[in-house]
C-alpha atoms as a PDB file:
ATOM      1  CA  UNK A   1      28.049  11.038  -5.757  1.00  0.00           C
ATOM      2  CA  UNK A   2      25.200   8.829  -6.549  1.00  0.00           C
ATOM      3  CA  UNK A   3      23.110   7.502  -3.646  1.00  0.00           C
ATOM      4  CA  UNK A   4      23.683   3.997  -2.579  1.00  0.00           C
ATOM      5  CA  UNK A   5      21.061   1.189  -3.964  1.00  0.00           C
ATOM      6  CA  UNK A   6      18.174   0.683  -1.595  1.00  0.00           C
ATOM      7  CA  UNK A   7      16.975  -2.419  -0.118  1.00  0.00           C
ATOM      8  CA  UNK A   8      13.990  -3.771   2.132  1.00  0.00           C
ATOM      9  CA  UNK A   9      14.999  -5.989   4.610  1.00  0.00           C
ATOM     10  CA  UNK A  10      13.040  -7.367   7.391  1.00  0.00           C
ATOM     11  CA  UNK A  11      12.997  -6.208  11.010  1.00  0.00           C
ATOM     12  CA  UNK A  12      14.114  -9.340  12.765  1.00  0.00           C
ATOM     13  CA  UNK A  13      17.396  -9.296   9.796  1.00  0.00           C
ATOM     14  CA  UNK A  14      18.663  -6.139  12.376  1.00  0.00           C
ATOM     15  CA  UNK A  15      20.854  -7.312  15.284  1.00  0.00           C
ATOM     16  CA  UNK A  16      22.592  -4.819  17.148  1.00  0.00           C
ATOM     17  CA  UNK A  17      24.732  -2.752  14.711  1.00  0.00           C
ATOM     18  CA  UNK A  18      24.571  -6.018  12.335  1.00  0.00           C
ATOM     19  CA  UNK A  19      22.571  -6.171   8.954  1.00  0.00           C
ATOM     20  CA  UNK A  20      21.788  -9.733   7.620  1.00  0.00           C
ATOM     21  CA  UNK A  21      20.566  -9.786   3.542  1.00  0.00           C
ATOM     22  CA  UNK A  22      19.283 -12.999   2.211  1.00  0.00           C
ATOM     23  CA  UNK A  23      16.915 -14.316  -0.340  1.00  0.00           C
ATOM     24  CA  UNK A  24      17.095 -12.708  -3.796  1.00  0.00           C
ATOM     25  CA  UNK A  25      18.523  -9.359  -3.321  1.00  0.00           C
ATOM     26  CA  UNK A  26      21.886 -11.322  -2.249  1.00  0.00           C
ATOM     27  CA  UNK A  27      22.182 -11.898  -6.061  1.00  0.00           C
ATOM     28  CA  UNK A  28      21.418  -8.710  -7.148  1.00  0.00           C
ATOM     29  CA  UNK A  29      24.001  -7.316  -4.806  1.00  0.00           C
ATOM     30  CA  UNK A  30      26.845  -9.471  -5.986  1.00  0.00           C
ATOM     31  CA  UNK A  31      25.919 -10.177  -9.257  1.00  0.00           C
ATOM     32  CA  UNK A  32      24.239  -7.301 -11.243  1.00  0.00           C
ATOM     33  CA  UNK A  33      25.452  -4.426  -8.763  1.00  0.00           C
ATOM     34  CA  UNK A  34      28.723  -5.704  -8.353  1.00  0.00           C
ATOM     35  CA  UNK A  35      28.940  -4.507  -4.529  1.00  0.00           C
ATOM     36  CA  UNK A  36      31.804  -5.574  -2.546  1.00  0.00           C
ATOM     37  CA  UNK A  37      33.076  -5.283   0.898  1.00  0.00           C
ATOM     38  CA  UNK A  38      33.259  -1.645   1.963  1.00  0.00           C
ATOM     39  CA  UNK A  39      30.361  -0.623  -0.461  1.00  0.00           C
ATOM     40  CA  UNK A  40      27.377   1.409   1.390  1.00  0.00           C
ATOM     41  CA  UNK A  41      23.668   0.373   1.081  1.00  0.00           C
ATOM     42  CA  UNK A  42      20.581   2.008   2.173  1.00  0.00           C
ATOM     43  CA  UNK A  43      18.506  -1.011   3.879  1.00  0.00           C
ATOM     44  CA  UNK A  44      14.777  -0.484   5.036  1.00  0.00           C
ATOM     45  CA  UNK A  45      13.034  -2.274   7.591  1.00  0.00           C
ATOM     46  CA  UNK A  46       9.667  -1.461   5.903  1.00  0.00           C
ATOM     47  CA  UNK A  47       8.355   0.461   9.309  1.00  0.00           C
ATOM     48  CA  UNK A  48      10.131   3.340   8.828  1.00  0.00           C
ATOM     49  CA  UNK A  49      13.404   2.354   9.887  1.00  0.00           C
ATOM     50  CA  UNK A  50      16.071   3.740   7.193  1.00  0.00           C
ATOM     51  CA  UNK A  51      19.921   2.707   7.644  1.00  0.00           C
ATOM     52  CA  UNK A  52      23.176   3.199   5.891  1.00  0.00           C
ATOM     53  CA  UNK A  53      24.781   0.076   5.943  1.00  0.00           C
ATOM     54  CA  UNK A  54      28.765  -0.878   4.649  1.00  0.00           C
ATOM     55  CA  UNK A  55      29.528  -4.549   3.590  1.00  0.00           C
ATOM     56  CA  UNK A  56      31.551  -6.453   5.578  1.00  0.00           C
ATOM     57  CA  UNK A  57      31.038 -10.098   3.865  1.00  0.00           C
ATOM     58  CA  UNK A  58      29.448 -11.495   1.076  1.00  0.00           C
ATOM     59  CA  UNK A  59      28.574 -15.165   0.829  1.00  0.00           C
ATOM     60  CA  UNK A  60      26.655 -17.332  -1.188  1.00  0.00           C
ATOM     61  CA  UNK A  61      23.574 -17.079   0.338  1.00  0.00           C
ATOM     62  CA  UNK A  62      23.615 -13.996   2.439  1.00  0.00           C
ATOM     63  CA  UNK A  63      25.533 -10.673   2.996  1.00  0.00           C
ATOM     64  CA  UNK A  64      26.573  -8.802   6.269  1.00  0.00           C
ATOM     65  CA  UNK A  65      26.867  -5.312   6.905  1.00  0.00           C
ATOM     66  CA  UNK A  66      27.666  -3.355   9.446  1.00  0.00           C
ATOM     67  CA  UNK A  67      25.201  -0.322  10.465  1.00  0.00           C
ATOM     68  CA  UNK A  68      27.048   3.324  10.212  1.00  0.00           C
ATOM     69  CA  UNK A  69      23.823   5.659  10.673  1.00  0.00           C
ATOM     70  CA  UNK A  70      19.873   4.910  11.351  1.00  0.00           C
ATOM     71  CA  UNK A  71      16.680   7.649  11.152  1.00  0.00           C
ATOM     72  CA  UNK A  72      13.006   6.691  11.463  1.00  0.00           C
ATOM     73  CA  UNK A  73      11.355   8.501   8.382  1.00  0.00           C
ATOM     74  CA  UNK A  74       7.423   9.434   9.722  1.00  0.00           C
ATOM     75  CA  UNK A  75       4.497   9.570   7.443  1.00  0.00           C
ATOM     76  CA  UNK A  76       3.215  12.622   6.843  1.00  0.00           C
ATOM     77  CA  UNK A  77      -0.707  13.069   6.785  1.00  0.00           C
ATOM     78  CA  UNK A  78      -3.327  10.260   7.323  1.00  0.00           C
ATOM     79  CA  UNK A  79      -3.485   6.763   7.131  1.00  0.00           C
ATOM     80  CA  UNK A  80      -5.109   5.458   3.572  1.00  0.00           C
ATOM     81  CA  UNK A  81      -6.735   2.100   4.095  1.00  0.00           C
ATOM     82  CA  UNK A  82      -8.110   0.819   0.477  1.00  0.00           C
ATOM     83  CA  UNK A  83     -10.770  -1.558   0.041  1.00  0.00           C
ATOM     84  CA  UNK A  84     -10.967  -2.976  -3.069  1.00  0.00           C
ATOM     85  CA  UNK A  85     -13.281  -5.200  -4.846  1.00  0.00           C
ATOM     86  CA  UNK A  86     -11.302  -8.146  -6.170  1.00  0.00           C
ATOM     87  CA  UNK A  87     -10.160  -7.693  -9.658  1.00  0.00           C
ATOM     88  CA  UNK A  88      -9.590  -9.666 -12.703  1.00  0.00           C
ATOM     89  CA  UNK A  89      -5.591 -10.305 -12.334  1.00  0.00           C
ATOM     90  CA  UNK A  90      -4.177  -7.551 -14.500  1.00  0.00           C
ATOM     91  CA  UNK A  91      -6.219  -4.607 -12.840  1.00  0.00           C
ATOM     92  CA  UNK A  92      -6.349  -6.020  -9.559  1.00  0.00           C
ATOM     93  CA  UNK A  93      -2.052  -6.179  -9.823  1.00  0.00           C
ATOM     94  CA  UNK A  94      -2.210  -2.634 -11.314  1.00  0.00           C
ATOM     95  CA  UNK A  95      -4.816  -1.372  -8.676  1.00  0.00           C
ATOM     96  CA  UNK A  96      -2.157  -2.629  -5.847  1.00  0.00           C
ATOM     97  CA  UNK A  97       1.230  -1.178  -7.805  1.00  0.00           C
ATOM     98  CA  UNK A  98      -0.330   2.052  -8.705  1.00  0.00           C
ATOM     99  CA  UNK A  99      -1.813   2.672  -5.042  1.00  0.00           C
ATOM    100  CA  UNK A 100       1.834   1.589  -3.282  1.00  0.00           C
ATOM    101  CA  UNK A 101       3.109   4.248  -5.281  1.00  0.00           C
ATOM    102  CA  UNK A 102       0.602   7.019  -4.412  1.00  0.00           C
ATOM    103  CA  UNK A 103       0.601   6.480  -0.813  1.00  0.00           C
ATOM    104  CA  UNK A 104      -1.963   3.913   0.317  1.00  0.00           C
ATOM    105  CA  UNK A 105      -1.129   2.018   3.882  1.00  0.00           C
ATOM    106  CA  UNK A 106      -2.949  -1.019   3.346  1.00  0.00           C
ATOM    107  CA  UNK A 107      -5.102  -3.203   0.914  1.00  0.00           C
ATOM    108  CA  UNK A 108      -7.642  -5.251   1.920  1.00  0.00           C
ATOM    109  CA  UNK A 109      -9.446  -7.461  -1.001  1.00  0.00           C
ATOM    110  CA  UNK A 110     -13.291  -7.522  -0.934  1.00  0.00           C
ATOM    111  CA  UNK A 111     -15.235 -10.333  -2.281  1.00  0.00           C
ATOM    112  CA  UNK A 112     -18.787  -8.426  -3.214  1.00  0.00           C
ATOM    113  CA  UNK A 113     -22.024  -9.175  -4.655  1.00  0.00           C
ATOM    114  CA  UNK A 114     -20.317  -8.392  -8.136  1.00  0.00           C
ATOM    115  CA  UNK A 115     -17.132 -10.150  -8.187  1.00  0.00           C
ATOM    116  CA  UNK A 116     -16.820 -12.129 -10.447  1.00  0.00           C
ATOM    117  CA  UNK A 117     -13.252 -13.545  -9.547  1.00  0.00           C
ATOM    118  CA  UNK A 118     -12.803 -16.958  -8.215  1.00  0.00           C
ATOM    119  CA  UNK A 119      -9.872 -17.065  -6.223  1.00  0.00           C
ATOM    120  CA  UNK A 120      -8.739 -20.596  -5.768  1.00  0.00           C
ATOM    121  CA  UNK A 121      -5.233 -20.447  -3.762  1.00  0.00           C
ATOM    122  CA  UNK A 122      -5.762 -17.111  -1.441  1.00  0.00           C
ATOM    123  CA  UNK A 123      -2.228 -17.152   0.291  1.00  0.00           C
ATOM    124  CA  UNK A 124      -0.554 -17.479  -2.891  1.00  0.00           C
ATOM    125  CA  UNK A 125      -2.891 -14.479  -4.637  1.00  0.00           C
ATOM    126  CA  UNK A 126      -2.028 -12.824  -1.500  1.00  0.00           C
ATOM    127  CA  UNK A 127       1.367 -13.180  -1.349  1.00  0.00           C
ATOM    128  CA  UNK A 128       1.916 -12.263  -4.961  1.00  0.00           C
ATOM    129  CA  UNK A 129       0.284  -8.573  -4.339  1.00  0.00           C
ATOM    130  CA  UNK A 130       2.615  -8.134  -1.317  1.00  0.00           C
ATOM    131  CA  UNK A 131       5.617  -8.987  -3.508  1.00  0.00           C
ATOM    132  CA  UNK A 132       3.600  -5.996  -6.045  1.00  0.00           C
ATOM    133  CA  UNK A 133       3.767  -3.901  -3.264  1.00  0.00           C
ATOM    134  CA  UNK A 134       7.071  -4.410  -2.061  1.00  0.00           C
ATOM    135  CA  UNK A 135       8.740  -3.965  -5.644  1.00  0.00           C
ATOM    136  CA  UNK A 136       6.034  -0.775  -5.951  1.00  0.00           C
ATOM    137  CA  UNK A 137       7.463   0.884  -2.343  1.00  0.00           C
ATOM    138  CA  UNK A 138      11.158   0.532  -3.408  1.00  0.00           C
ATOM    139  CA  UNK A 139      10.998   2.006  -7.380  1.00  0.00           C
ATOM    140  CA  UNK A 140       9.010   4.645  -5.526  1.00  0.00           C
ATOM    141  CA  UNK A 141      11.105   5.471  -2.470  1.00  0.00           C
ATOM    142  CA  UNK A 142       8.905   4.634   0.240  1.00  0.00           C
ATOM    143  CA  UNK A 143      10.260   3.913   3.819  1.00  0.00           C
ATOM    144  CA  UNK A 144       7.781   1.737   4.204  1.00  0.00           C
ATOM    145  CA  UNK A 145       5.366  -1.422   2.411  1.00  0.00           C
ATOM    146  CA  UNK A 146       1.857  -1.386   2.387  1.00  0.00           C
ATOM    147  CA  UNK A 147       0.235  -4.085   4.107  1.00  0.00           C
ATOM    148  CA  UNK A 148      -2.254  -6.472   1.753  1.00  0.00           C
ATOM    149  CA  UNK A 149      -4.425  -7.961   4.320  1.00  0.00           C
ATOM    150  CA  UNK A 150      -6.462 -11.241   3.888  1.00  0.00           C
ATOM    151  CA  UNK A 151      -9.043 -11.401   1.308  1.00  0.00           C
ATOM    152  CA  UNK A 152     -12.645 -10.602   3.561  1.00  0.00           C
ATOM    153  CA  UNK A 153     -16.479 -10.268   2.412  1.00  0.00           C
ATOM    154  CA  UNK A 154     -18.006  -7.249   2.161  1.00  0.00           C
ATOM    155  CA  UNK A 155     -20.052  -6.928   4.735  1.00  0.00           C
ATOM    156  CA  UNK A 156     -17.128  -7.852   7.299  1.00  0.00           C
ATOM    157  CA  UNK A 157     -15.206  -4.946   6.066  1.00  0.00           C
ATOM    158  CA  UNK A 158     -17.456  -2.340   6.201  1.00  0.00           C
ATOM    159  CA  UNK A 159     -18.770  -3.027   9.967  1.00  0.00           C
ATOM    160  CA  UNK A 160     -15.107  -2.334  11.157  1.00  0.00           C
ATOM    161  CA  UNK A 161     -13.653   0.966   9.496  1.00  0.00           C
ATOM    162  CA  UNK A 162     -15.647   3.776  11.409  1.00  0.00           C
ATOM    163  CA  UNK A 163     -14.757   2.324  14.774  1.00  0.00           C
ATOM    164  CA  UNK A 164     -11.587   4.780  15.441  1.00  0.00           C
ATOM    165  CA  UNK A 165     -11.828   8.120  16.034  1.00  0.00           C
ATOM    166  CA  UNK A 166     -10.548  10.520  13.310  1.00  0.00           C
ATOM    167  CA  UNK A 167     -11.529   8.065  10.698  1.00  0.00           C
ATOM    168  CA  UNK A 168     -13.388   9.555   7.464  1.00  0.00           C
ATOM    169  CA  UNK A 169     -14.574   6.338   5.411  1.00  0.00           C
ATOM    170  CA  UNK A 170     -15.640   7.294   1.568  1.00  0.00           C
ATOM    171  CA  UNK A 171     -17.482   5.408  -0.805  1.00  0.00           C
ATOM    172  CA  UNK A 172     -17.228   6.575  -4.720  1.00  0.00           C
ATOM    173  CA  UNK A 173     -20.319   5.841  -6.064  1.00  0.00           C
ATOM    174  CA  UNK A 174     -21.921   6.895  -9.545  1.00  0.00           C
ATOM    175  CA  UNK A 175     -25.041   7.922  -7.217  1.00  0.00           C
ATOM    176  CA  UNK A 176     -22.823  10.355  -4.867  1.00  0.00           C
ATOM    177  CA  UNK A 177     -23.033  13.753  -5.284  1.00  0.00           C
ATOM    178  CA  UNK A 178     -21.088  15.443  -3.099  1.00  0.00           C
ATOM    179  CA  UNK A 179     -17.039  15.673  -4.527  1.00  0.00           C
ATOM    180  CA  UNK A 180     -14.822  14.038  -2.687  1.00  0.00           C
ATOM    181  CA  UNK A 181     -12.213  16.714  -2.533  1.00  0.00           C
ATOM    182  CA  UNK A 182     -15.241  18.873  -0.887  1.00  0.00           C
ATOM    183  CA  UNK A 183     -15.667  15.938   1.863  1.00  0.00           C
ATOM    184  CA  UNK A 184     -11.755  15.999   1.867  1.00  0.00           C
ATOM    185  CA  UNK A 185     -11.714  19.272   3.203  1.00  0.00           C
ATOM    186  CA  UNK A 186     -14.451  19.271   5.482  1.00  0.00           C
ATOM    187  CA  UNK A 187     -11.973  16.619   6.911  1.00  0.00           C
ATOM    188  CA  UNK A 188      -8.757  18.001   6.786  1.00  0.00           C
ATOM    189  CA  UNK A 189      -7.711  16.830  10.662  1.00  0.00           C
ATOM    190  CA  UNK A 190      -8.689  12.943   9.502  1.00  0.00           C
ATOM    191  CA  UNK A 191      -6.175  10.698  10.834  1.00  0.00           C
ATOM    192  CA  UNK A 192      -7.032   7.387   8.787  1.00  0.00           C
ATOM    193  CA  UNK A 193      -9.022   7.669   5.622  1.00  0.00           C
ATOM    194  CA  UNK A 194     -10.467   4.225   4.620  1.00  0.00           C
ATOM    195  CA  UNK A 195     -11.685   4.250   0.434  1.00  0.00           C
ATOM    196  CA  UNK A 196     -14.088   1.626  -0.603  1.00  0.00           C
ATOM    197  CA  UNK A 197     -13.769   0.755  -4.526  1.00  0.00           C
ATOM    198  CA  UNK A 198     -15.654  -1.746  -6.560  1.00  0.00           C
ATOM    199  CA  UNK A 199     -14.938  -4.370  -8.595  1.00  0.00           C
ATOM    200  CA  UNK A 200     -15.794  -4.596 -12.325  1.00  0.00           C
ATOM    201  CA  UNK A 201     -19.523  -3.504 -12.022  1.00  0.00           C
ATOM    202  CA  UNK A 202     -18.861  -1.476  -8.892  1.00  0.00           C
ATOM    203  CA  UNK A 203     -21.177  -1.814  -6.185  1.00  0.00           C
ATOM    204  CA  UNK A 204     -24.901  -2.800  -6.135  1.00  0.00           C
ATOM    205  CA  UNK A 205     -27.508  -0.287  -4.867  1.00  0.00           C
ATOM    206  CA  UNK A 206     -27.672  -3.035  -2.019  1.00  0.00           C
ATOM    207  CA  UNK A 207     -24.159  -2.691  -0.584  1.00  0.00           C
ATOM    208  CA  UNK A 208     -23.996   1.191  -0.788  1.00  0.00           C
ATOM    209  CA  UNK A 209     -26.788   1.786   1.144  1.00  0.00           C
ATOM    210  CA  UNK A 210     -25.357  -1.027   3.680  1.00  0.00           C
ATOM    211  CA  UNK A 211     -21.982   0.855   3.284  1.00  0.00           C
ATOM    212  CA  UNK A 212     -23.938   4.062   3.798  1.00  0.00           C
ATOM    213  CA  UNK A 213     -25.737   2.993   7.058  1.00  0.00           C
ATOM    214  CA  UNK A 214     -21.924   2.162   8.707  1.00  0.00           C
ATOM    215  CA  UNK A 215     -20.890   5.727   8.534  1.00  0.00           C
ATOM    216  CA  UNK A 216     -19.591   5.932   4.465  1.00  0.00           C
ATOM    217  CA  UNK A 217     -19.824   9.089   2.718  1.00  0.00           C
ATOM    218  CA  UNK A 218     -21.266   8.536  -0.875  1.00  0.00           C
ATOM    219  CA  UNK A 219     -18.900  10.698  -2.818  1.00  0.00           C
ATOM    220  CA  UNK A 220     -18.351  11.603  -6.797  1.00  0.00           C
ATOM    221  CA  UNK A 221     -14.842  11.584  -8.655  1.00  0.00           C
ATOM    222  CA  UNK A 222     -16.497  13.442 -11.566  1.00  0.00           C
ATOM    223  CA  UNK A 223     -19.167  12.870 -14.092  1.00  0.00           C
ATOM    224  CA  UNK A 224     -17.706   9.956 -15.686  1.00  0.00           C
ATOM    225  CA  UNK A 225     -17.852   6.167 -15.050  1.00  0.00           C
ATOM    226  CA  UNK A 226     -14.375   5.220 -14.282  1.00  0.00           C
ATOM    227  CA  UNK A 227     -13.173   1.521 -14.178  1.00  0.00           C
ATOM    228  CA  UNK A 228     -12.095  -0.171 -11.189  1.00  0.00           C
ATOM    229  CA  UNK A 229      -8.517   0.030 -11.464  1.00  0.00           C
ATOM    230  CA  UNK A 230      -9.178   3.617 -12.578  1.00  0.00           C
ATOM    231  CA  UNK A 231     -11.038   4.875  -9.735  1.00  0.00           C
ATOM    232  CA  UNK A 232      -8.746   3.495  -7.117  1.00  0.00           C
ATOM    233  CA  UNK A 233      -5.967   5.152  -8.508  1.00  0.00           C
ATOM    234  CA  UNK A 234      -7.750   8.227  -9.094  1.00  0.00           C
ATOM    235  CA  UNK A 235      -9.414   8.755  -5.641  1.00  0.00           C
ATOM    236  CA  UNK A 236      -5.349   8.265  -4.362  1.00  0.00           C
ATOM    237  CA  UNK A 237      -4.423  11.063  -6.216  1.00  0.00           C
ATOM    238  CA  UNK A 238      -7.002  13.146  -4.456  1.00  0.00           C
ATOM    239  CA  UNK A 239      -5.928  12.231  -1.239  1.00  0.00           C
ATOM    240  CA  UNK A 240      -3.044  12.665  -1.774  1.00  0.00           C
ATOM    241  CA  UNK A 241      -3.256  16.112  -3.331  1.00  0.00           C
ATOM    242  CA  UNK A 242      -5.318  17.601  -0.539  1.00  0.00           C
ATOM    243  CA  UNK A 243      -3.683  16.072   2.289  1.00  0.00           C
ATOM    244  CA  UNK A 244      -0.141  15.680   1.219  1.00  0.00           C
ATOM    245  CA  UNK A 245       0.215  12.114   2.764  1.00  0.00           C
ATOM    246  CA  UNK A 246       3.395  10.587   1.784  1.00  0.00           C
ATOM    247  CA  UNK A 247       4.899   7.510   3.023  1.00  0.00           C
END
């Protein structure tokens, strides 16, 4: 029997053993999937909450169900915090896809000394990653979306990473030369692991050493110069390889 289609819904949409859909998956419910009353969907709260939900009424603009089971799915291994150096469009919408799918728990944007993007409406740049992310966590089964988190400067960011215990904060930097699966090992009992990525033109010799003095570890992903959107997807990988974080 196939599974049933899966859905993110938000928290406040769960009332007692009541489901309320809205906005566009209503559509692709009634129109594409064809559901009808008595039909099962999986629904997701996007914390971790996972329910099996039947149909009880479709309307135009919304659909009911009624809750039959509920489990809270738990991440397994660390917390991945990524900071990464704003982007041209393309990569920056390919850094945040590709990262939902490998794992990452949030995205913070990072205006550096080398961007060279000029974002001119933040909320709605903002907003259009966390629909990335949202449409990245559901083709890739995740129980749960990655938070994008306002765009901030540099210098803001890296003063606030190292303050929790059981964080390991890495910067991959053409000058490191320690590997980072080495460091990841060293570090095998880290409980948040926050990645600091460049943009186009990666850091300046200025903002590593800043990065360095707040408690980074200058690391190496290999004797080649990667690209931005390259990096951040391949420092993910190693995470997640070493750790076996899923989410």
């Amino acid at each position: 029997m196939p599974k049933p289609p899966r859905f993110f819904i938000a928290p406040a949409d769960v009332r007692e053993r009541e489901i309320t859909i809205s906005g566009g998956d209503v559509r692709h419910i009634r129109t594409v999937l064809r559901k009808q009353p008595g039909d099962v969907l999986t629904l997701l709260d996007g914390r971790g909450a996972e329910y099996q939900a039947r149909i009880i009424r479709l309307e135009q603009a919304r659909i009911l169900a009624v809750i039959e089971s509920q489990v809270h799915k738990e991440r397994q291994g660390p917390l991945i915090v990524l900071g990464q150096g704003v982007a041209k469009s393309d990569k920056m919408d390919w850094v945040v896809q590709k990262t939902t799918e490998l794992g990452v728990s949030s995205i913070v944007p990072l205006m550096t000394e080398r961007t060279i993007v000029k974002v001119k409406d933040e909320a709605k740049r903002t907003s259009r990653w966390q629909t990335i992310a949202r449409e990245a966590a559901m083709q890739s089964n995740r129980v749960d979306i990655p938070a994008i988190e306002q765009i901030v400067s540099f210098n803001d960011f890296i003063r606030t990473p190292n303050s929790e215990p059981g964080t390991l904060s890495l910067l991959p930097w053409e000058e490191g030369t320690t590997p980072v699966k080495e460091v990841l090992r060293a570090h095998a009992d880290a409980r948040k692991i926050v990645v600091l990525i460049g943009p186009e033109g990666g850091f300046s010799a200025n903002e590593a050493r800043l990065a360095e003095a707040q408690g980074f570890r200058a690391v190496t992903l290999g004797p080649n110069i990667l690209r931005t959107e390259t990096a951040a997807i391949a420092v993910l990988s190693m995470i997640l390889y070493e750790t076996g974080a899923t989410a």
